[in-house]
C-alpha atoms as a PDB file:
ATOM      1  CA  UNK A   1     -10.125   2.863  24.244  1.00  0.00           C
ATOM      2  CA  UNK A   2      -6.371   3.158  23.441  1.00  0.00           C
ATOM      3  CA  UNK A   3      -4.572   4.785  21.128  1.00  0.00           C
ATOM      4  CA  UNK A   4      -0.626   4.758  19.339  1.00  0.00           C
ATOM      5  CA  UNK A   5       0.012   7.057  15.946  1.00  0.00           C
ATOM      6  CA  UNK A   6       3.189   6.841  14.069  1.00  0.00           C
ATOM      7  CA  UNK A   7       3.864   3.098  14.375  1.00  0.00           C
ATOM      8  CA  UNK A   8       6.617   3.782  11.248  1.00  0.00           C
ATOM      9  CA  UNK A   9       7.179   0.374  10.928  1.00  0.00           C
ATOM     10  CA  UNK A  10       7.867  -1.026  14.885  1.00  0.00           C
ATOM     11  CA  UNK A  11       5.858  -4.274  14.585  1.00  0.00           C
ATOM     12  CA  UNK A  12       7.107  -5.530  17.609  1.00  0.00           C
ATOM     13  CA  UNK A  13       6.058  -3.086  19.881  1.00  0.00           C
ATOM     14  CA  UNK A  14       2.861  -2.439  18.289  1.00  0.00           C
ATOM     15  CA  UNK A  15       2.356  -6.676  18.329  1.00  0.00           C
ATOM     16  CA  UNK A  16       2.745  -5.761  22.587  1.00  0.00           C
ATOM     17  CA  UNK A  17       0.021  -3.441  22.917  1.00  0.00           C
ATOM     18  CA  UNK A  18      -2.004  -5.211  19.927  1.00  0.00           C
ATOM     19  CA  UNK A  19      -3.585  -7.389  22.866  1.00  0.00           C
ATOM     20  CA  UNK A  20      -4.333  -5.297  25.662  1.00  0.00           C
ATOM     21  CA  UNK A  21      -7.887  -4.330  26.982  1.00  0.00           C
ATOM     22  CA  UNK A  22     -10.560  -2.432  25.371  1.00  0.00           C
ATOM     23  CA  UNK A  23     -10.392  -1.313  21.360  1.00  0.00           C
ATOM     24  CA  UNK A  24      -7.167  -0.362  19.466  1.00  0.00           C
ATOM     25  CA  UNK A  25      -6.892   2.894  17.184  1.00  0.00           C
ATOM     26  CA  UNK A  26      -4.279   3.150  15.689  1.00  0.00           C
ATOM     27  CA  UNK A  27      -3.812   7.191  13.885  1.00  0.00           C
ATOM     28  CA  UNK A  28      -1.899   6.603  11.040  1.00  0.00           C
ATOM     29  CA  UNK A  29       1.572   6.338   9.704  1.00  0.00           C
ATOM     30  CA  UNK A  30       1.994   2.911   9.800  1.00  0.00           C
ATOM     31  CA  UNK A  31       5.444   2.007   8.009  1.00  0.00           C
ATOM     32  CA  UNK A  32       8.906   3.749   8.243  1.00  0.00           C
ATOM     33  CA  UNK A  33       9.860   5.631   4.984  1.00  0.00           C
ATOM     34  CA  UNK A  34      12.841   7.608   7.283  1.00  0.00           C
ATOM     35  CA  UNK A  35      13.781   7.074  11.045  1.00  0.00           C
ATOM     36  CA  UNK A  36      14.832  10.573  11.538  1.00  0.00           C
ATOM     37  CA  UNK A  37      17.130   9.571  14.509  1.00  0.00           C
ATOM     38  CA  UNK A  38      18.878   6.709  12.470  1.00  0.00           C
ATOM     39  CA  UNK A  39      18.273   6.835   8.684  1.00  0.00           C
ATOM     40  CA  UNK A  40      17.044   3.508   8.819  1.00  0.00           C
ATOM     41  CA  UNK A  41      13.601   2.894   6.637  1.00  0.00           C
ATOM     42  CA  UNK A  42      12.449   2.428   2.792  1.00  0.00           C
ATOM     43  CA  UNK A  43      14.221   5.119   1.658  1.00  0.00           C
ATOM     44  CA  UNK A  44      17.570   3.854   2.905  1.00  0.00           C
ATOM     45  CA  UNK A  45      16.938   0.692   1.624  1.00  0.00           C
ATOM     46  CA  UNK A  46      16.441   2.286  -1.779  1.00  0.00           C
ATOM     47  CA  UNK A  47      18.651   4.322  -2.614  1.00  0.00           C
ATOM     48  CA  UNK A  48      21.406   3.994   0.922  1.00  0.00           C
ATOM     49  CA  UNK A  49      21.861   5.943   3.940  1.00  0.00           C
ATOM     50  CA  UNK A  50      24.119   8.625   1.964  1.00  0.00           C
ATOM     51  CA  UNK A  51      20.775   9.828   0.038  1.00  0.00           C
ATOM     52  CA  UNK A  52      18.878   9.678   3.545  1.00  0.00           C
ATOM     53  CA  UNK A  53      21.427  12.068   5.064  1.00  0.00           C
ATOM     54  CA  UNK A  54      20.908  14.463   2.681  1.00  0.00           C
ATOM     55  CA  UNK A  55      17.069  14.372   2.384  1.00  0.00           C
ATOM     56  CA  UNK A  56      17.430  14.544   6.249  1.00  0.00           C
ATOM     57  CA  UNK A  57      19.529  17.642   5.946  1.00  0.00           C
ATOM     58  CA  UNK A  58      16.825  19.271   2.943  1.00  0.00           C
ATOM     59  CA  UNK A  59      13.917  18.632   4.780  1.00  0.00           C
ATOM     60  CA  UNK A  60      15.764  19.835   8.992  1.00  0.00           C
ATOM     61  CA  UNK A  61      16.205  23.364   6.796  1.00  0.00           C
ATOM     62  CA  UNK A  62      12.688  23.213   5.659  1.00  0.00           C
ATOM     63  CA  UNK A  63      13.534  22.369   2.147  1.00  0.00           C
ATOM     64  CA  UNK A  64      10.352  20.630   0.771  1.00  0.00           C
ATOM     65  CA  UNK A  65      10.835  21.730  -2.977  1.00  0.00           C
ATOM     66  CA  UNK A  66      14.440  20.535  -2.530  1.00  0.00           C
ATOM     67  CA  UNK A  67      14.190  16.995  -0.952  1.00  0.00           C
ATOM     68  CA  UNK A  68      11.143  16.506  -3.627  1.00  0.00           C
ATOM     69  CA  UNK A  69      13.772  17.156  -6.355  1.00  0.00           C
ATOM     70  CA  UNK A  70      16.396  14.284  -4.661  1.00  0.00           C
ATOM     71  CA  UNK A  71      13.864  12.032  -4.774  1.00  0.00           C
ATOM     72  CA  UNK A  72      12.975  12.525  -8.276  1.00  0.00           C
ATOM     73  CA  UNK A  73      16.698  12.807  -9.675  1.00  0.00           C
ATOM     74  CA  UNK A  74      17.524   9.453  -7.435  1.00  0.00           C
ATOM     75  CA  UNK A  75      14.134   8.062  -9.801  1.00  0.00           C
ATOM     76  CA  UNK A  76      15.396   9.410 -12.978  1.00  0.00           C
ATOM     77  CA  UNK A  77      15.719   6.748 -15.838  1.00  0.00           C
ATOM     78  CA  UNK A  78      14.440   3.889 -13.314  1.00  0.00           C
ATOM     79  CA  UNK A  79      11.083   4.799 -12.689  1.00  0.00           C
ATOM     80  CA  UNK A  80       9.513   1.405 -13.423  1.00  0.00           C
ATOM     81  CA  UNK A  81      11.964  -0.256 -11.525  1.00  0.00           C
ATOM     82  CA  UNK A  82      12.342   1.579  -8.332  1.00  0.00           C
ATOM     83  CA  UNK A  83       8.147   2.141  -7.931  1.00  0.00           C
ATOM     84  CA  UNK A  84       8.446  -1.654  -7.902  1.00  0.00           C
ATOM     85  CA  UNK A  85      10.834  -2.199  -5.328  1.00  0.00           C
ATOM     86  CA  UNK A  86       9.062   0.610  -3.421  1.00  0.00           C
ATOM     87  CA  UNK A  87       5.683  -0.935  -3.565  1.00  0.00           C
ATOM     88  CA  UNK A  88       6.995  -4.083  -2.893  1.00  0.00           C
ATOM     89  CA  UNK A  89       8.830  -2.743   0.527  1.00  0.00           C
ATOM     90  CA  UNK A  90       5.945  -1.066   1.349  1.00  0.00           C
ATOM     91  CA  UNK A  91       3.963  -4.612   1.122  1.00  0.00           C
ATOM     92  CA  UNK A  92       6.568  -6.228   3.191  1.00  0.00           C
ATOM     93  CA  UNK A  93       6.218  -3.645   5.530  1.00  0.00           C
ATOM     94  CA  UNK A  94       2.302  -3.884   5.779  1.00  0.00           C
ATOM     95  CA  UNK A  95       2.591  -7.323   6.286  1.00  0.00           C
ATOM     96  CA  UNK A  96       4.739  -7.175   9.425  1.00  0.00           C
ATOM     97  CA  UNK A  97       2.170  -5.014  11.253  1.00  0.00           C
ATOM     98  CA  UNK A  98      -0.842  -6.343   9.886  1.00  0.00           C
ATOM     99  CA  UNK A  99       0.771  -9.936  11.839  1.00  0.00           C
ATOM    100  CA  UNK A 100       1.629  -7.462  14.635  1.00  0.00           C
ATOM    101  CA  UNK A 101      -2.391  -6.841  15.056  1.00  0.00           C
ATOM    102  CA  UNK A 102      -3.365 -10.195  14.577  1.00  0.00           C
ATOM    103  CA  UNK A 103      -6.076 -10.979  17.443  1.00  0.00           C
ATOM    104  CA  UNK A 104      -6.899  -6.858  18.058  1.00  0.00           C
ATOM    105  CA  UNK A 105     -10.050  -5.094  17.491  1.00  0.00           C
ATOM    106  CA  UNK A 106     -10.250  -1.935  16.457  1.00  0.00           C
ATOM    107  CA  UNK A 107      -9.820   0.852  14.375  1.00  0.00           C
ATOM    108  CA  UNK A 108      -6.599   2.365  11.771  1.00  0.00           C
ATOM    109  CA  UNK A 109      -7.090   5.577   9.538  1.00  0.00           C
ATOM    110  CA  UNK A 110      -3.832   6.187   7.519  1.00  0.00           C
ATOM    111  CA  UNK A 111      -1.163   9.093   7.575  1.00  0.00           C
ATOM    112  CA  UNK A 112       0.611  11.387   5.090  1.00  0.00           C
ATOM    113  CA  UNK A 113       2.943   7.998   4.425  1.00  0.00           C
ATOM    114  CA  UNK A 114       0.909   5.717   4.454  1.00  0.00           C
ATOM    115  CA  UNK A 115      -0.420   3.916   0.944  1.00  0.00           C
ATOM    116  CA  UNK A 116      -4.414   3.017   2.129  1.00  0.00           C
ATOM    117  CA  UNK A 117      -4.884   1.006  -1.163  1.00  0.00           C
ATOM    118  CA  UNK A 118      -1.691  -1.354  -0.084  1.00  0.00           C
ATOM    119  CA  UNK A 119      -2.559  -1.271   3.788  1.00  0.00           C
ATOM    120  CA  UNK A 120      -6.379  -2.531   3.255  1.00  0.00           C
ATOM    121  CA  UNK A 121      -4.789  -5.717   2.295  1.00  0.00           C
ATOM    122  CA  UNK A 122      -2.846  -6.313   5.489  1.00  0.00           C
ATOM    123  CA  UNK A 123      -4.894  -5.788   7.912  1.00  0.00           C
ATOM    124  CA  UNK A 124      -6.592  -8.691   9.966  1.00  0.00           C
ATOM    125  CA  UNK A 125     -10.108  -8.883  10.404  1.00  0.00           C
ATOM    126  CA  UNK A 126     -10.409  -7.357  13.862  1.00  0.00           C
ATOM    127  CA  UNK A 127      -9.453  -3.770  12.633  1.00  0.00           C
ATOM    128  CA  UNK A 128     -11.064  -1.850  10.363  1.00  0.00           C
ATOM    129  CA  UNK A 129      -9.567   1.095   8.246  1.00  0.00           C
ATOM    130  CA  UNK A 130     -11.415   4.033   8.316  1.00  0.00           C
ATOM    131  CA  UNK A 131     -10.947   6.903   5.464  1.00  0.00           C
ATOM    132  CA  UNK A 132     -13.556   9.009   7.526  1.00  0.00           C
ATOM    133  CA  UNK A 133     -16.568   8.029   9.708  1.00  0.00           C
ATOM    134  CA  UNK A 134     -18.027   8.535  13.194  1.00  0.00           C
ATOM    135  CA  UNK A 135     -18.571   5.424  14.759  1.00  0.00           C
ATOM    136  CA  UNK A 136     -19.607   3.942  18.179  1.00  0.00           C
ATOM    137  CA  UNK A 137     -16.858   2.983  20.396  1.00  0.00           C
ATOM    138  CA  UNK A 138     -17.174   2.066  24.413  1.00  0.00           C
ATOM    139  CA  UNK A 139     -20.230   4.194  24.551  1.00  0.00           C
ATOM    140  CA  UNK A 140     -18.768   7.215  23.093  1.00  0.00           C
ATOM    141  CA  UNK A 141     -19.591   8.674  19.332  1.00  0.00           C
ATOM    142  CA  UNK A 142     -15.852   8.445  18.109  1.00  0.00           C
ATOM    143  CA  UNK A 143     -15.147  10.749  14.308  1.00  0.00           C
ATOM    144  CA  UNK A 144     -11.735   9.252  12.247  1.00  0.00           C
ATOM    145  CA  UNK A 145     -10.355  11.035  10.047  1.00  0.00           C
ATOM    146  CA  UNK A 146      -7.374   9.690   7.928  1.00  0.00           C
ATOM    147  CA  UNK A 147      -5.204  11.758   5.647  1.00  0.00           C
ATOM    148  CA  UNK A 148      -1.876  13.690   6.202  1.00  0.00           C
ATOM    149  CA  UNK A 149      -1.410  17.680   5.838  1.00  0.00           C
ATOM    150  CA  UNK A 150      -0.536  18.393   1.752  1.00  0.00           C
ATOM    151  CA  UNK A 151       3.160  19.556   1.230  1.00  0.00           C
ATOM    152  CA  UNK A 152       5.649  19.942  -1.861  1.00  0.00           C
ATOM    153  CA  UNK A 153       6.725  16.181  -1.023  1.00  0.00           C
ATOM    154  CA  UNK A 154       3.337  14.840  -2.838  1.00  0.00           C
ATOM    155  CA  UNK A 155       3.121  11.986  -0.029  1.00  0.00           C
ATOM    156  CA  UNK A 156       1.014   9.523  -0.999  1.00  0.00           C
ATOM    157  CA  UNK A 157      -1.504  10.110   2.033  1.00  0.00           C
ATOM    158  CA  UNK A 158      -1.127  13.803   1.801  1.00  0.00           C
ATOM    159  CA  UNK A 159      -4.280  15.589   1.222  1.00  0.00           C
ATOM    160  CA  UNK A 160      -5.349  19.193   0.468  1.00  0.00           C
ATOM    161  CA  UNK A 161      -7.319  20.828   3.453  1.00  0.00           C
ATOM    162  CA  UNK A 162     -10.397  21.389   1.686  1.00  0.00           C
ATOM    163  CA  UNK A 163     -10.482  17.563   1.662  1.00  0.00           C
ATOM    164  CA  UNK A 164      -9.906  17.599   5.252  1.00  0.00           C
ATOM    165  CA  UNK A 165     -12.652  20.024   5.360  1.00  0.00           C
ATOM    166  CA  UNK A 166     -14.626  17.609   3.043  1.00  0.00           C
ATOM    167  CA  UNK A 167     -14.160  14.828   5.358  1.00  0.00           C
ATOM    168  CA  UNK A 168     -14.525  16.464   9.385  1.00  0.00           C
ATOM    169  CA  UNK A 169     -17.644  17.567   7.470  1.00  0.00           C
ATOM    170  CA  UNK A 170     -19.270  14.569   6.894  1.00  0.00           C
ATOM    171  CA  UNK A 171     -18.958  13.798  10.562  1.00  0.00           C
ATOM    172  CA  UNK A 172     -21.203  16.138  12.296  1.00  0.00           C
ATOM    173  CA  UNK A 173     -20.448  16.681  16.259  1.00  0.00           C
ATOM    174  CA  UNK A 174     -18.527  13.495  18.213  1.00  0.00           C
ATOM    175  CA  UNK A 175     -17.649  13.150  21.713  1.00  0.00           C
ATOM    176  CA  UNK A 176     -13.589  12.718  20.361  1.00  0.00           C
ATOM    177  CA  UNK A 177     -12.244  13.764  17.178  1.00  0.00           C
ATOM    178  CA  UNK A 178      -9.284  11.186  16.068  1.00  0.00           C
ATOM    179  CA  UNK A 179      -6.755  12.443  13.536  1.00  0.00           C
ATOM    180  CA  UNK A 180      -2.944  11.527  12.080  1.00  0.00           C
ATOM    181  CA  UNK A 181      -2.980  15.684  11.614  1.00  0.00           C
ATOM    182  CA  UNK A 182      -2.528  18.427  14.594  1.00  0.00           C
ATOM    183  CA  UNK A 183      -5.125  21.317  14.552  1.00  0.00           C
ATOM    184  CA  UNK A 184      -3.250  24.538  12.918  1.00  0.00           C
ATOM    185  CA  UNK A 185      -1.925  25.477  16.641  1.00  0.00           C
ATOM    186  CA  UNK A 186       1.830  26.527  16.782  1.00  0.00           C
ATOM    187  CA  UNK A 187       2.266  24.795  20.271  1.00  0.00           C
ATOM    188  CA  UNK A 188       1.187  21.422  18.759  1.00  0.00           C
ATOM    189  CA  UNK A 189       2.204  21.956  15.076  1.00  0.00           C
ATOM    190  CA  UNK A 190       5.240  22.731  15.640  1.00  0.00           C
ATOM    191  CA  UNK A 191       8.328  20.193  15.111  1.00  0.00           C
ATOM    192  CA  UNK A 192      11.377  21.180  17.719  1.00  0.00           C
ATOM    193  CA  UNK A 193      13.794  19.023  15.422  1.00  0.00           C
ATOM    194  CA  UNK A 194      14.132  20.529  11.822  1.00  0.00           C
ATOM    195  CA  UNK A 195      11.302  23.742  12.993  1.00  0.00           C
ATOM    196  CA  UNK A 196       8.842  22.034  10.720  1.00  0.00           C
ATOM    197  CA  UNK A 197       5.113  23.045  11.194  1.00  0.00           C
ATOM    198  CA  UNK A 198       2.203  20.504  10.376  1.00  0.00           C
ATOM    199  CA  UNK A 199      -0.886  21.829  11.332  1.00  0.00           C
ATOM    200  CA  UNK A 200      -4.366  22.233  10.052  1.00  0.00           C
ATOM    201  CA  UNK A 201      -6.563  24.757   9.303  1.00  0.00           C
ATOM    202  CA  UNK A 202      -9.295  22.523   8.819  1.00  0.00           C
ATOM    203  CA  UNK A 203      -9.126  20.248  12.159  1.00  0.00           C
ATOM    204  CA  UNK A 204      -9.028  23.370  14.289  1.00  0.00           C
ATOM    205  CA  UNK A 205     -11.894  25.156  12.585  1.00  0.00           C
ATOM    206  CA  UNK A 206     -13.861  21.571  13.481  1.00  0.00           C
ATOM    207  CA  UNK A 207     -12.299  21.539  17.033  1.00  0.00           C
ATOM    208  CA  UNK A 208     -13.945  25.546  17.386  1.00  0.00           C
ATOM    209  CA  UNK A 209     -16.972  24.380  16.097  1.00  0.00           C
ATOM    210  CA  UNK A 210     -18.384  21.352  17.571  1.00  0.00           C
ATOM    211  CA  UNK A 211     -16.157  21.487  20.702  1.00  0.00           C
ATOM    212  CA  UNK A 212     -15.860  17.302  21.203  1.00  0.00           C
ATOM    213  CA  UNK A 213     -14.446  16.989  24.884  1.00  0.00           C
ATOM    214  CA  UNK A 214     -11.414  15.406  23.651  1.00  0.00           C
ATOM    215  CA  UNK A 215      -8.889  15.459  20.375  1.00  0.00           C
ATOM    216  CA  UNK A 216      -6.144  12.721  19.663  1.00  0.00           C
ATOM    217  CA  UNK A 217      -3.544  12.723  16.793  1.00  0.00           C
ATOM    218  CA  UNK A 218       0.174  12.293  15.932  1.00  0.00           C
ATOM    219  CA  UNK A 219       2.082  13.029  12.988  1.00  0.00           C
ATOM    220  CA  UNK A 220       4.670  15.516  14.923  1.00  0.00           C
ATOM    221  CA  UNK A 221       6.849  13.431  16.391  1.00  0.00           C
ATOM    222  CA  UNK A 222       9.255  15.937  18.688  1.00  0.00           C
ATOM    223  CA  UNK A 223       6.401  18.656  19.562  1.00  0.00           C
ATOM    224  CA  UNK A 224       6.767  22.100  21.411  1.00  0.00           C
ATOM    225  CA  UNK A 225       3.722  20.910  23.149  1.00  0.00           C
ATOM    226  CA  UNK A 226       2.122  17.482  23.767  1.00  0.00           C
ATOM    227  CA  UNK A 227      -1.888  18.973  25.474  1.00  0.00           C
ATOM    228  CA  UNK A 228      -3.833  22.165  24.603  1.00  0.00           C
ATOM    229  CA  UNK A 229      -6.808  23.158  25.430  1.00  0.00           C
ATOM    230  CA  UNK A 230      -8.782  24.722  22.377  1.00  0.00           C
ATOM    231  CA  UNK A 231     -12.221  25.709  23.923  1.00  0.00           C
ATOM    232  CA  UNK A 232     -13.533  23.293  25.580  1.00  0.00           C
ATOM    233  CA  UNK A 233     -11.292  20.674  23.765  1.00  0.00           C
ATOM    234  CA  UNK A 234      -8.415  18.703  25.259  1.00  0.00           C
ATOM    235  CA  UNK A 235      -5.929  18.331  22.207  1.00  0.00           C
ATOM    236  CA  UNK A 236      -3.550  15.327  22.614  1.00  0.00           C
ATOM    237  CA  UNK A 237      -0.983  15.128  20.426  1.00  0.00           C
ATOM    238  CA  UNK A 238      -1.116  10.529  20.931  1.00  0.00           C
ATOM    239  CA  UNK A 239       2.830  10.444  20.370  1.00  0.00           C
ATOM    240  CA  UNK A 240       6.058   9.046  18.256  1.00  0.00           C
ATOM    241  CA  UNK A 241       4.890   5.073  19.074  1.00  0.00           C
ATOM    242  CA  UNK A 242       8.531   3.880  17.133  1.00  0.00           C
ATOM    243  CA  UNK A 243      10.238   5.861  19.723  1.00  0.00           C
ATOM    244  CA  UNK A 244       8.232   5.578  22.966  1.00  0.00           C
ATOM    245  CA  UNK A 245       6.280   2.624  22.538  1.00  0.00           C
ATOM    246  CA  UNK A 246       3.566   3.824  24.729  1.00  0.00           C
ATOM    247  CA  UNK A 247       0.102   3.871  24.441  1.00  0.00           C
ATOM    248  CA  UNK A 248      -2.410   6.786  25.200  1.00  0.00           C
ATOM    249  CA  UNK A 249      -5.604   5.493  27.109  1.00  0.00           C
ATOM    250  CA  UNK A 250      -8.718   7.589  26.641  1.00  0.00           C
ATOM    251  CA  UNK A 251     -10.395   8.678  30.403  1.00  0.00           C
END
């Protein structure tokens, strides 16, 4: 079993792993809305790197409310126009890494900016998305879990935690949890670049509970820490695949 999260849009070396032994799971955040390190992504080629700087700058200072009011002044008087070219980036960018997976089997569960309703469409028959489910995978009772941690943003794969709750609920116990979200753990929460902290409430209350041997996820993509043991857990945070390119193999 291997594992990337955070693709954000790197098709090619996602279409490099795609084909390697044993089932692909892929935790979430599949296209590139901002590349933190060089503004490239959807929302430069909306509205130009000058805007990205700034939301960069909002969001480094922890200024949620604030970059959610760019985006919406940058929208004003062109709604129609600009959710069009949006969606329609977003579809070109679903389409380059649903060819990237072409030939893989395995498993996807989307991230906090992600759009599941466009990203069903792209993938190729060999992976599955998976909202939430436990499943069977090389012998061990695998629970996915998609959905990213609810902010002021209002991502489009944001979701509150009670509907995180909702959905590790419906799992019961698993041998390995699989997440895009990092258990509410400052260590692993917690973003070095910008101090941002992403971490949920619900995942570790699951993790305390039915104690799976092992915990994968992404979402922070420069943590404090990249293991922690919670119990009897091992918590992985999988890493930033757009920067590293690597993949995580389960033991």
């Amino acid at each position: 079993m291997r594992l990337v999260a955070d693709v954000h849009g790197a098709a090619a070396a996602l279409r490099a792993v795609a084909q390697g032994p044993g089932p692909l799971l892929v935790l979430g955040d599949l296209i590139n809305f901002i590349d933190y390190r060089t503004y490239d992504g959807i929302a430069a080629d909306l509205f130009g790197k000058e805007y990205v700087t700034r939301m960069v700058e909002l969001r480094g200072a922890g200024d949620l409310a604030g970059a959610r009011r760019l985006w919406d002044e940058r929208r004003a008087g062109r709604e129609d126009q600009i959710r069009a070219d949006y969606v329609r980036l977003i579809e070109d960018a679903y389409r380059e890494i649903g060819a990237a997976l072409e030939g893989a089997r395995g498993y996807v569960i989307w991230g906090n900016v992600d759009r599941p309703d466009l990203l069903a469409g792209h993938l190729p028959a060999g992976m599955e998305l998976i909202d939430a489910a436990a499943i069977e995978v090389s012998g061990l009772r695998v629970g996915l879990v998609s959905g990213g941690l609810a902010s002021s943003l209002g991502a489009s794969g944001e979701i509150s935690d009670a509907e995180m709750e909702a959905k590790l609920g419906s799992l019961g116990p698993v041998d390995v949890l699989c997440t895009h979200v990092a258990p509410d753990v400052d260590a692993l929460a917690s973003d070095v670049v910008g101090g941002t902290r992403k971490g949920s409430p619900a995942v570790l209350r699951y993790l305390l509970r039915h104690r799976p041997t092992h915990h994968y996820f992404g979402d922070v993509h420069q943590p404090r820490a990249v293991r922690w043991r919670i119990g009897t857990t091992l918590s992985r945070n999988v890493g930033y695949f757009r920067a590293t390119g690597r993949v995580v193999t389960h033991p």
